[in-house]
Protein backbone atom coordinates (compact mmCIF):
# COMPACT_ATOMS: atom_id res chain seq x y z
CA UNK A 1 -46.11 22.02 -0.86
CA UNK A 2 -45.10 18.57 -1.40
CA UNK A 3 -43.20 16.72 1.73
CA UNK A 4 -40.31 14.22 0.56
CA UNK A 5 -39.92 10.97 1.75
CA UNK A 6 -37.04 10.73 4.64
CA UNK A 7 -35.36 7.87 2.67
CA UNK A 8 -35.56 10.14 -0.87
CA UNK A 9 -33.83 12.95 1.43
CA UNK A 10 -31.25 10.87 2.42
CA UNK A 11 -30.12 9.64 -1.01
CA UNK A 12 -30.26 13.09 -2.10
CA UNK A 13 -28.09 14.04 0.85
CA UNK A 14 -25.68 11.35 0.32
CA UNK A 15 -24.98 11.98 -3.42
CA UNK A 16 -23.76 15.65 -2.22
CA UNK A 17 -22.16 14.05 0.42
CA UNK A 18 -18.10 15.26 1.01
CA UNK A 19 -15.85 15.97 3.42
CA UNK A 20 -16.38 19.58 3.59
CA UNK A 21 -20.34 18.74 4.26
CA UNK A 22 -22.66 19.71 7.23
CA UNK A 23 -24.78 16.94 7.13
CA UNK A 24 -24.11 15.24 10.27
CA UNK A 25 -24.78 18.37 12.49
CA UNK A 26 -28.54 18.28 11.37
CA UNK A 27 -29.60 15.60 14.26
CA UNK A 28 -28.25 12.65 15.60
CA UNK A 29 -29.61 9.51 13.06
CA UNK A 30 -27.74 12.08 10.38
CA UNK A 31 -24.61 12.29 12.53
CA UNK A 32 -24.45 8.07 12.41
CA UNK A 33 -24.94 8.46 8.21
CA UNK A 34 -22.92 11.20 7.05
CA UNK A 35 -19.95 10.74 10.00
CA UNK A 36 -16.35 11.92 8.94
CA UNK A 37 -14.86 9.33 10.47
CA UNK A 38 -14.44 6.96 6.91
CA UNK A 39 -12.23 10.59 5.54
CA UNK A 40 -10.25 10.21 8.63
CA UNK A 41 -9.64 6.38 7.93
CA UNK A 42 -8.68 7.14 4.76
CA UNK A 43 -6.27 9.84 5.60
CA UNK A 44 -4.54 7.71 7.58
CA UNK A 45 -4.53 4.82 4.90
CA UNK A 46 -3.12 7.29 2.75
CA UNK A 47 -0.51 8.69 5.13
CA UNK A 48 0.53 5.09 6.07
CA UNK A 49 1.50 4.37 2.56
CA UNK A 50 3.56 7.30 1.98
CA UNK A 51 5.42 6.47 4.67
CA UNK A 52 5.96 3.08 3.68
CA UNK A 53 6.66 3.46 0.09
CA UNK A 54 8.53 6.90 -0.31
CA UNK A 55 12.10 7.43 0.79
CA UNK A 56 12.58 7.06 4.31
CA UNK A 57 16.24 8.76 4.67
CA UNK A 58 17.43 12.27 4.95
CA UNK A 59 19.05 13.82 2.12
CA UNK A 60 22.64 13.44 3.65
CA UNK A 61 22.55 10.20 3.56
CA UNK A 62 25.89 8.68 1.89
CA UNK A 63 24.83 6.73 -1.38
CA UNK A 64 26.61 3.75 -1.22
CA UNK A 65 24.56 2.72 2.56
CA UNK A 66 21.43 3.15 0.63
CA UNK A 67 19.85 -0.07 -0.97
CA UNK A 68 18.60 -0.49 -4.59
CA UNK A 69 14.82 -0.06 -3.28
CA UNK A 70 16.14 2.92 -1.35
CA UNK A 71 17.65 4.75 -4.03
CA UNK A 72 14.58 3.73 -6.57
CA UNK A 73 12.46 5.44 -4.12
CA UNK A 74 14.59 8.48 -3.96
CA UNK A 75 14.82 9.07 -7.86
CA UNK A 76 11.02 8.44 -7.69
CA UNK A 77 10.41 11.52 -5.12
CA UNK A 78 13.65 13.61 -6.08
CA UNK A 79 14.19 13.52 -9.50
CA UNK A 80 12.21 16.20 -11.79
CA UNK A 81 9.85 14.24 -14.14
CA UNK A 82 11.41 15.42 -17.39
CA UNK A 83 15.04 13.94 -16.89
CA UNK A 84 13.47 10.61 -15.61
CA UNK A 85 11.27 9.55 -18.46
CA UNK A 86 14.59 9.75 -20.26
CA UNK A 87 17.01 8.13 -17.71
CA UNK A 88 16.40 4.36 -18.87
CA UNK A 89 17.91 5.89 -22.57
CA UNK A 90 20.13 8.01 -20.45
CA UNK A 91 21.03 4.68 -18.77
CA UNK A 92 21.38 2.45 -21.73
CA UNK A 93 23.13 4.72 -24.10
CA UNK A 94 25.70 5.76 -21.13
CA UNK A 95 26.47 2.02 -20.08
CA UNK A 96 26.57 0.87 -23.71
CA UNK A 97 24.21 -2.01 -22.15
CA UNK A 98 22.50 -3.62 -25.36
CA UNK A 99 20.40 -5.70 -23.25
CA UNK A 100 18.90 -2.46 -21.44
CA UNK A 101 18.07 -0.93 -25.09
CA UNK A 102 16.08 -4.29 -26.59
CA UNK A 103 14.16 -3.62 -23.11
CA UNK A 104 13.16 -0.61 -23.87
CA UNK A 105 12.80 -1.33 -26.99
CA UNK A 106 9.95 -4.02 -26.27
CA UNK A 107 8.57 -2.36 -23.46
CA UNK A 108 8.96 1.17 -23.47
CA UNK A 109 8.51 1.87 -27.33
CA UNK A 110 6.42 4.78 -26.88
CA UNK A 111 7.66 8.68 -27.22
CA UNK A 112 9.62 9.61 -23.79
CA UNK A 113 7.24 12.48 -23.30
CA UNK A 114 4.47 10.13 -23.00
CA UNK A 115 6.48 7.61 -20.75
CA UNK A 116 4.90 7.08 -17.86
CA UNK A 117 6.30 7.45 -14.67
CA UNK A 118 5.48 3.99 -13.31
CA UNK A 119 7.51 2.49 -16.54
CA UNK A 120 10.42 4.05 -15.52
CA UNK A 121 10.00 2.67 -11.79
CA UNK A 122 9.69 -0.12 -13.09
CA UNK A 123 12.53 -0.39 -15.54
CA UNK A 124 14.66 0.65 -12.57
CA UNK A 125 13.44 -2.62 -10.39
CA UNK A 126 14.18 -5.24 -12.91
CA UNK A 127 16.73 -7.68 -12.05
CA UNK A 128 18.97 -6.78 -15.10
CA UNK A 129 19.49 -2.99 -13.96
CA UNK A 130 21.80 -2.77 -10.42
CA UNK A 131 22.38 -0.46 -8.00
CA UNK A 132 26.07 -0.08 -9.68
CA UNK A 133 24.63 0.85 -12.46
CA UNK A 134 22.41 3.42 -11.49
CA UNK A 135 25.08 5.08 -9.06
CA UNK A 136 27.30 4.97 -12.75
CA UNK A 137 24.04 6.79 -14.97
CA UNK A 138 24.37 9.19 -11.95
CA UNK A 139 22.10 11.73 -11.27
């Protein structure tokens, strides 16, 4: 039987690396390697950001104290992904805002059902679209 080299071992054990993985119970130069601590960074990272960037209020909250960014962020959690790829047309069509239909016409010419979700976010942030006239387009 043929021995492999420690180093071969170890780039074998690092492609099968995961979270789920065993590897750093085998000794202790294995436990420095294949440590869980970079998932646990990373979780936190990722934990951070939600916090940051989703909506920070409780549902109760009356609509007219929220901010533009604030109620952005809670169409962007909230509302069901089918109604919101449609809400800039929605949003247009109901405020009889030309300016808001060349816009998507430019930008957003592709079929709503393959509108993106980050398009939409988008469209909502621009300068030309206000918190009026979301709170108008309505839910």
């Amino acid at each position: 039987m043929v021995n492999l080299n420690y180093d071969v071992i170890i780039k074998i054990l690092k492609f099968n690396n995961s979270y789920t993985s065993k590897f750093h119970l085998i000794n202790k130069e294995l436990n420095e390697i294949f440590n869980k601590k970079k998932y646990h960074v990373a979780q936190l990272k990722i934990k951070k950001w939600y916090k940051n960037t989703s909506f920070p209020f409780p549902l109760e909250t009356e609509w007219y104290d929220l901010t533009k960014i604030n109620i952005v962020q809670y169409y962007r959690k909230y509302y069901e992904n089918e109604y919101l790829l449609g809400f800039p047309d929605f949003m247009a069509r109901k405020l009889h805002r030309d300016d808001l239909q060349e816009y998507i016409d430019n930008n957003m010419n592709e079929d709503v059902n393959k509108r993106s979700k980050l398009k939409v976010i988008q469209f909502l942030n621009l300068n030309l679209v206000s918190k009026r006239d979301i709170l108008i387009a309505g839910w």
